[in-house]
PDB file of N, CA and C in Angstrom:
ATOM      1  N   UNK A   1       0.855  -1.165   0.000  1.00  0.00           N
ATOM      2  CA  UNK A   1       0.000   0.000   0.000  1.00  0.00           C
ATOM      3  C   UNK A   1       0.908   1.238   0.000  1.00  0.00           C
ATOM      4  N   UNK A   2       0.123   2.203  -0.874  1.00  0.00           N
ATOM      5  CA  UNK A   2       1.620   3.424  -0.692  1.00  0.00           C
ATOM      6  C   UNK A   2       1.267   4.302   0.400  1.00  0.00           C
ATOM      7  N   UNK A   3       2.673   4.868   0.397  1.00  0.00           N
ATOM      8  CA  UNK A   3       1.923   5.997   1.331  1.00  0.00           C
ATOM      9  C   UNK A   3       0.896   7.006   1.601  1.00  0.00           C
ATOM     10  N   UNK A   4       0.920   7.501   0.017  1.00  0.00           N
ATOM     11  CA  UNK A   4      -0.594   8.456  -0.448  1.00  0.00           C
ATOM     12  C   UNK A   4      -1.527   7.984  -0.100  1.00  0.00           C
ATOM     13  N   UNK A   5      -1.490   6.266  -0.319  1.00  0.00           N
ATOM     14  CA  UNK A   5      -3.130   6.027  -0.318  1.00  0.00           C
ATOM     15  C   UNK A   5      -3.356   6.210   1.599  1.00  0.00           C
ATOM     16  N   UNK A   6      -2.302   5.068   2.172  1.00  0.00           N
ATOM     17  CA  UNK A   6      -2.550   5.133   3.667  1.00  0.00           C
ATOM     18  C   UNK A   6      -3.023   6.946   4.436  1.00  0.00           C
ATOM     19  N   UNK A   7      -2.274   7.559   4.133  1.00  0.00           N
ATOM     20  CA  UNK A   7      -2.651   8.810   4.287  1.00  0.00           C
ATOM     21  C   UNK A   7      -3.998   9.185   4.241  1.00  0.00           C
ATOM     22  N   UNK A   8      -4.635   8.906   2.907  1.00  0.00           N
ATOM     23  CA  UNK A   8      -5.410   9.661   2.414  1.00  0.00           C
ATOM     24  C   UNK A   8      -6.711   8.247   3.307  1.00  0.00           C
ATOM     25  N   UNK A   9      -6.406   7.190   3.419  1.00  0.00           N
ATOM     26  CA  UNK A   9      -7.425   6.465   4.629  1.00  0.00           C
ATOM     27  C   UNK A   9      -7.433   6.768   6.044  1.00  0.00           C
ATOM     28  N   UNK A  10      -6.482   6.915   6.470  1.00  0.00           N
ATOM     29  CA  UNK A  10      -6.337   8.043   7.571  1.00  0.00           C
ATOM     30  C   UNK A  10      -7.072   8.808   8.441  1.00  0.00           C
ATOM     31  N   UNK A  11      -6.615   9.705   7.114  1.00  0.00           N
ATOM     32  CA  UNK A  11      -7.689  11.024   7.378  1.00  0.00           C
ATOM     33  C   UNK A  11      -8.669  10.925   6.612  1.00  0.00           C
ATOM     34  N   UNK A  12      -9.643  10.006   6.089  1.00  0.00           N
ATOM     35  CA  UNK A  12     -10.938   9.987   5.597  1.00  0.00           C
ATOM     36  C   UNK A  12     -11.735   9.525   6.907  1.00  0.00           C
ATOM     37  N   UNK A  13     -10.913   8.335   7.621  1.00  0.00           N
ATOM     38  CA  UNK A  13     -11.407   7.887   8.758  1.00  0.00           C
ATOM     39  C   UNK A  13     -11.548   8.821  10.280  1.00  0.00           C
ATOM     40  N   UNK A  14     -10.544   9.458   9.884  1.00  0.00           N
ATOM     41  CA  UNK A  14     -10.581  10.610  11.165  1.00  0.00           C
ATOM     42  C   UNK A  14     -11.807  12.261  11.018  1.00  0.00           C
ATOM     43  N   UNK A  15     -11.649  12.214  10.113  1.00  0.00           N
ATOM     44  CA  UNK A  15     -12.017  13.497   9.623  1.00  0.00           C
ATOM     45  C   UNK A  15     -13.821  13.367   9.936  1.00  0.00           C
ATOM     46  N   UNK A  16     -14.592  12.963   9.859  1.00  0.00           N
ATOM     47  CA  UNK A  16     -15.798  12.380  10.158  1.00  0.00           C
ATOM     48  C   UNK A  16     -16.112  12.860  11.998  1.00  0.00           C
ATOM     49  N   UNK A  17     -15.488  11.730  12.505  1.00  0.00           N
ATOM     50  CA  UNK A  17     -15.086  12.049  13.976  1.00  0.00           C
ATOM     51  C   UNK A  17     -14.476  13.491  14.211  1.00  0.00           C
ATOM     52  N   UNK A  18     -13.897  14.379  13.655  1.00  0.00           N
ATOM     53  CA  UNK A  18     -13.569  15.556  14.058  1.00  0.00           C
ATOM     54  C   UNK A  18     -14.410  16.447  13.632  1.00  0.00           C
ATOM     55  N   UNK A  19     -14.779  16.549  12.884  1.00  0.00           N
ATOM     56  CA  UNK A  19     -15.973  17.576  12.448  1.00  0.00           C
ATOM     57  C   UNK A  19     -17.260  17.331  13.338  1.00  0.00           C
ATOM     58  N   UNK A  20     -17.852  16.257  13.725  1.00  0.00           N
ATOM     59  CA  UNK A  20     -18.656  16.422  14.685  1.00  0.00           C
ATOM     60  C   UNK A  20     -18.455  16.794  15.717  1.00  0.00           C
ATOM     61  N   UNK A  21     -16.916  16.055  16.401  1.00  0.00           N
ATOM     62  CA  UNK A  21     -16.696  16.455  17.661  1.00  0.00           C
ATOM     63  C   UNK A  21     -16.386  18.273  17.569  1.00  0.00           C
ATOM     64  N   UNK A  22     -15.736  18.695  16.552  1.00  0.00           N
ATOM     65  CA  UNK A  22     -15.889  20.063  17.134  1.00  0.00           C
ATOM     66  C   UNK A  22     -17.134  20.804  16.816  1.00  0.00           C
ATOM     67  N   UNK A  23     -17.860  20.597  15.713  1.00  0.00           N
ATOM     68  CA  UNK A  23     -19.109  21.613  15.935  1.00  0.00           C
ATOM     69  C   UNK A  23     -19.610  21.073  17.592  1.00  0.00           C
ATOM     70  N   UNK A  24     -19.891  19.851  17.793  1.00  0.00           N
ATOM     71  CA  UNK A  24     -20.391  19.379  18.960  1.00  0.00           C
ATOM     72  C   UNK A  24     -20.133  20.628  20.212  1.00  0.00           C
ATOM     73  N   UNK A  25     -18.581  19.776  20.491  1.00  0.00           N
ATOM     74  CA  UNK A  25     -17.599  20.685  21.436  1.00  0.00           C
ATOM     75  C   UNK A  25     -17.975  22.053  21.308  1.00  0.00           C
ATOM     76  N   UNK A  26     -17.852  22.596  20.312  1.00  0.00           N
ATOM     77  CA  UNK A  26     -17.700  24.130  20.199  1.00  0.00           C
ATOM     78  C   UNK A  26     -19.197  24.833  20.874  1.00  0.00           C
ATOM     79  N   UNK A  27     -19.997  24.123  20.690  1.00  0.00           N
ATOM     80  CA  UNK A  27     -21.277  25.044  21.209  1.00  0.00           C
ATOM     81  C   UNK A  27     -21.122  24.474  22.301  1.00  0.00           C
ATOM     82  N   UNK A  28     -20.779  23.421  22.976  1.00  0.00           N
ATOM     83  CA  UNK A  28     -20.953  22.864  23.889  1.00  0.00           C
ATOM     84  C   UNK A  28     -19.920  23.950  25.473  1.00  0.00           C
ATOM     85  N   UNK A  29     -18.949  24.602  24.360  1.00  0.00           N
ATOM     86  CA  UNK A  29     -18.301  25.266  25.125  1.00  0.00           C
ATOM     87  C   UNK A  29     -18.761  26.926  25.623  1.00  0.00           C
ATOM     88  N   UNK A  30     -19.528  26.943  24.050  1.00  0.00           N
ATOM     89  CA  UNK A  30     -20.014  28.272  24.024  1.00  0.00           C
ATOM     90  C   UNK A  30     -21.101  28.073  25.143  1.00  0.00           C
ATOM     91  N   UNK A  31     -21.478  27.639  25.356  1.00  0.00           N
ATOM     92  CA  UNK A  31     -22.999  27.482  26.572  1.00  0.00           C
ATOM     93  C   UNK A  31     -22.408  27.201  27.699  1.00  0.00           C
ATOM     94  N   UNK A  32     -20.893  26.798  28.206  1.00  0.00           N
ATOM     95  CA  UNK A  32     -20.318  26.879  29.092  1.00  0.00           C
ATOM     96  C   UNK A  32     -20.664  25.718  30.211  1.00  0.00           C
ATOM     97  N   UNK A  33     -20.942  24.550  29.490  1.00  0.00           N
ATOM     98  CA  UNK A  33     -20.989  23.456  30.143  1.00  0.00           C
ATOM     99  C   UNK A  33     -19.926  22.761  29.817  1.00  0.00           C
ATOM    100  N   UNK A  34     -18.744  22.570  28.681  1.00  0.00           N
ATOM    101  CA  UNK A  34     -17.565  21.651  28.820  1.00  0.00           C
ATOM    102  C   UNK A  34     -16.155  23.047  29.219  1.00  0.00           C
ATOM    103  N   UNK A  35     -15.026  23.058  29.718  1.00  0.00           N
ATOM    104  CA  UNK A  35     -14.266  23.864  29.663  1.00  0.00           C
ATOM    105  C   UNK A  35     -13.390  24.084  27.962  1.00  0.00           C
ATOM    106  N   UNK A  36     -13.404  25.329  27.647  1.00  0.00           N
ATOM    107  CA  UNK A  36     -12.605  25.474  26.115  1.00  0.00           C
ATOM    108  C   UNK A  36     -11.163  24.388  26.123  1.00  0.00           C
ATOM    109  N   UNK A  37     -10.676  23.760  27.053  1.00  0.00           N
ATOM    110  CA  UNK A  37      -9.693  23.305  27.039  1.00  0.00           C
ATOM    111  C   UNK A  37      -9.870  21.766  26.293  1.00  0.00           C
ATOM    112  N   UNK A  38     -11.369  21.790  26.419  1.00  0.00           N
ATOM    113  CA  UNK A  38     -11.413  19.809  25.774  1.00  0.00           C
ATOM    114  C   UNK A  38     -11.423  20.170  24.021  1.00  0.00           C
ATOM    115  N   UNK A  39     -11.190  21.040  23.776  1.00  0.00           N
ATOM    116  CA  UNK A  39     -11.262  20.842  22.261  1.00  0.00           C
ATOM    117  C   UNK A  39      -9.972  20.726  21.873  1.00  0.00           C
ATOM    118  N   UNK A  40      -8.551  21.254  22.388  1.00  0.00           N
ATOM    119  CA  UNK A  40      -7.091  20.808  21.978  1.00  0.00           C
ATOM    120  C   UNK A  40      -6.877  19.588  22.530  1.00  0.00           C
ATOM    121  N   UNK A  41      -7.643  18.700  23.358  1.00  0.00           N
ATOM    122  CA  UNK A  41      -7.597  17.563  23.871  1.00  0.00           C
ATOM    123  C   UNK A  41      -8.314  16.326  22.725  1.00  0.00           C
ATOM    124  N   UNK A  42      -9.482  17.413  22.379  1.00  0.00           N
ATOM    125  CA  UNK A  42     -10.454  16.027  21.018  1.00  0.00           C
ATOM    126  C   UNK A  42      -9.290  16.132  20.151  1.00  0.00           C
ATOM    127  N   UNK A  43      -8.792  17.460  19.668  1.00  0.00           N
ATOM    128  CA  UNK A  43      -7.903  17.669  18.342  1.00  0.00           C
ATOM    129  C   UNK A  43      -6.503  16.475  18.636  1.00  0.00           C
ATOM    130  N   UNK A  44      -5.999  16.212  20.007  1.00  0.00           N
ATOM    131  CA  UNK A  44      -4.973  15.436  19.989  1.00  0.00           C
ATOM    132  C   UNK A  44      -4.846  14.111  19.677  1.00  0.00           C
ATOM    133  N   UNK A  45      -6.676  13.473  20.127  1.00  0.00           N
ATOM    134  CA  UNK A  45      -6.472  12.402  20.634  1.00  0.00           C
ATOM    135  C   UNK A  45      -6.992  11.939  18.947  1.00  0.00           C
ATOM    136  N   UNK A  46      -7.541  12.705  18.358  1.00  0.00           N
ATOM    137  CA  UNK A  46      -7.633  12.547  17.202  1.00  0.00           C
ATOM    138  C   UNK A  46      -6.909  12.183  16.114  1.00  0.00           C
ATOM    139  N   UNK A  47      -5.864  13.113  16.512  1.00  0.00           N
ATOM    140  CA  UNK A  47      -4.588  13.186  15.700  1.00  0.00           C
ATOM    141  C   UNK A  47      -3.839  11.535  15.853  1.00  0.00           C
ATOM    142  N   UNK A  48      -4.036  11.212  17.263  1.00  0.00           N
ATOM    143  CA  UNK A  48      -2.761  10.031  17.319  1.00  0.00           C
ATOM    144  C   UNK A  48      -3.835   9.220  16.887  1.00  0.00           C
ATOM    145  N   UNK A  49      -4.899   9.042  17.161  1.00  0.00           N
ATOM    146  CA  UNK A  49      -5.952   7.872  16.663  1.00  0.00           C
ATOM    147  C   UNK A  49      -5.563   8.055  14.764  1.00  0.00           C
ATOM    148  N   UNK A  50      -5.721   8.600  13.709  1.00  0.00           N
ATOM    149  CA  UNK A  50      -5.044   8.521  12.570  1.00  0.00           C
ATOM    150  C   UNK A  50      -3.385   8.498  12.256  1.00  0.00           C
ATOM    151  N   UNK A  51      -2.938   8.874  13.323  1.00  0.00           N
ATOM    152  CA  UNK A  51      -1.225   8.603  13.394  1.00  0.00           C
ATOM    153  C   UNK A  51      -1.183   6.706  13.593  1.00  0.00           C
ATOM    154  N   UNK A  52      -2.210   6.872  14.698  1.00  0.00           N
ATOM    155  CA  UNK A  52      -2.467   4.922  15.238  1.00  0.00           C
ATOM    156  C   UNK A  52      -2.331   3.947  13.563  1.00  0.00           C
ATOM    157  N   UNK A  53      -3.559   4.416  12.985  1.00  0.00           N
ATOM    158  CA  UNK A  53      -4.327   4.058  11.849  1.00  0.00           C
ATOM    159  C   UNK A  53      -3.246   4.079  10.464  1.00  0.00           C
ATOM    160  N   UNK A  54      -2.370   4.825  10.318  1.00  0.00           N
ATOM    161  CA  UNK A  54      -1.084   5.309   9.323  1.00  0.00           C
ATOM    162  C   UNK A  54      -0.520   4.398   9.320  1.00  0.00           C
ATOM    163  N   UNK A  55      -0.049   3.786  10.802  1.00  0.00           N
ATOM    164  CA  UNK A  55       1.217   2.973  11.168  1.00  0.00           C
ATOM    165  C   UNK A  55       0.864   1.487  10.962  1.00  0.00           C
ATOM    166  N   UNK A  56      -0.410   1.623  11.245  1.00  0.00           N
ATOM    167  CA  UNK A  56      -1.202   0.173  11.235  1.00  0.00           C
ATOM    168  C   UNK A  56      -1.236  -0.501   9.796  1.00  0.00           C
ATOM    169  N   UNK A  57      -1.764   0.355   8.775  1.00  0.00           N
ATOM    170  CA  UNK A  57      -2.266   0.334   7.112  1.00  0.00           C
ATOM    171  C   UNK A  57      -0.792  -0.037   6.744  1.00  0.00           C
ATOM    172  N   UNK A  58       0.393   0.224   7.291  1.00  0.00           N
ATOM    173  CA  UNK A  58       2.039   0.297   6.445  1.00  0.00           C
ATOM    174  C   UNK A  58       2.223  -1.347   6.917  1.00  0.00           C
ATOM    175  N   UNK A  59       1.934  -1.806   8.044  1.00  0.00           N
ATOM    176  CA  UNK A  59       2.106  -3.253   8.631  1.00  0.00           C
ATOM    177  C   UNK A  59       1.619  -4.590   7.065  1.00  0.00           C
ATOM    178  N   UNK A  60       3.096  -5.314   6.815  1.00  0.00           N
ATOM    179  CA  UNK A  60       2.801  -6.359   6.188  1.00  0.00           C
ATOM    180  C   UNK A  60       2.581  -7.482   6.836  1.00  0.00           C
ATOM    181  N   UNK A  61       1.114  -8.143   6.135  1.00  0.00           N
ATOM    182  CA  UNK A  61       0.531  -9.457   7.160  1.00  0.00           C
ATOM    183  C   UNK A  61       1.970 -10.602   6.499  1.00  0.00           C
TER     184      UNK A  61
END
């Protein structure tokens, strides 16, 4: 598998999950029931969950 493609599965798989979680988050913050701090926390855990997913797709069975 090349790298382009793994990439580009990646972030097709992540990208879904982040767009909800931040419109979610974002009003959720604006109304002042989560603290502004959980949204660089969704953005991280996000990030390594498709970093996870990158490393995984390069693995030969």
């Amino acid at each position: 598998m090349t790298r382009r493609l793994r990439i580009g599965i990646s972030v097709s798989a992540a990208l879904p999950t982040l767009v909800a979680a931040l419109v979610v988050l974002t009003l959720l913050a604006i109304g002042g029931v989560v603290p502004w701090a959980v949204l660089p926390a969704v953005l991280l855990a996000i990030a390594v969950q498709a970093f996870i997913m990158f490393v995984r797709l390069g693995r030969v069975a």
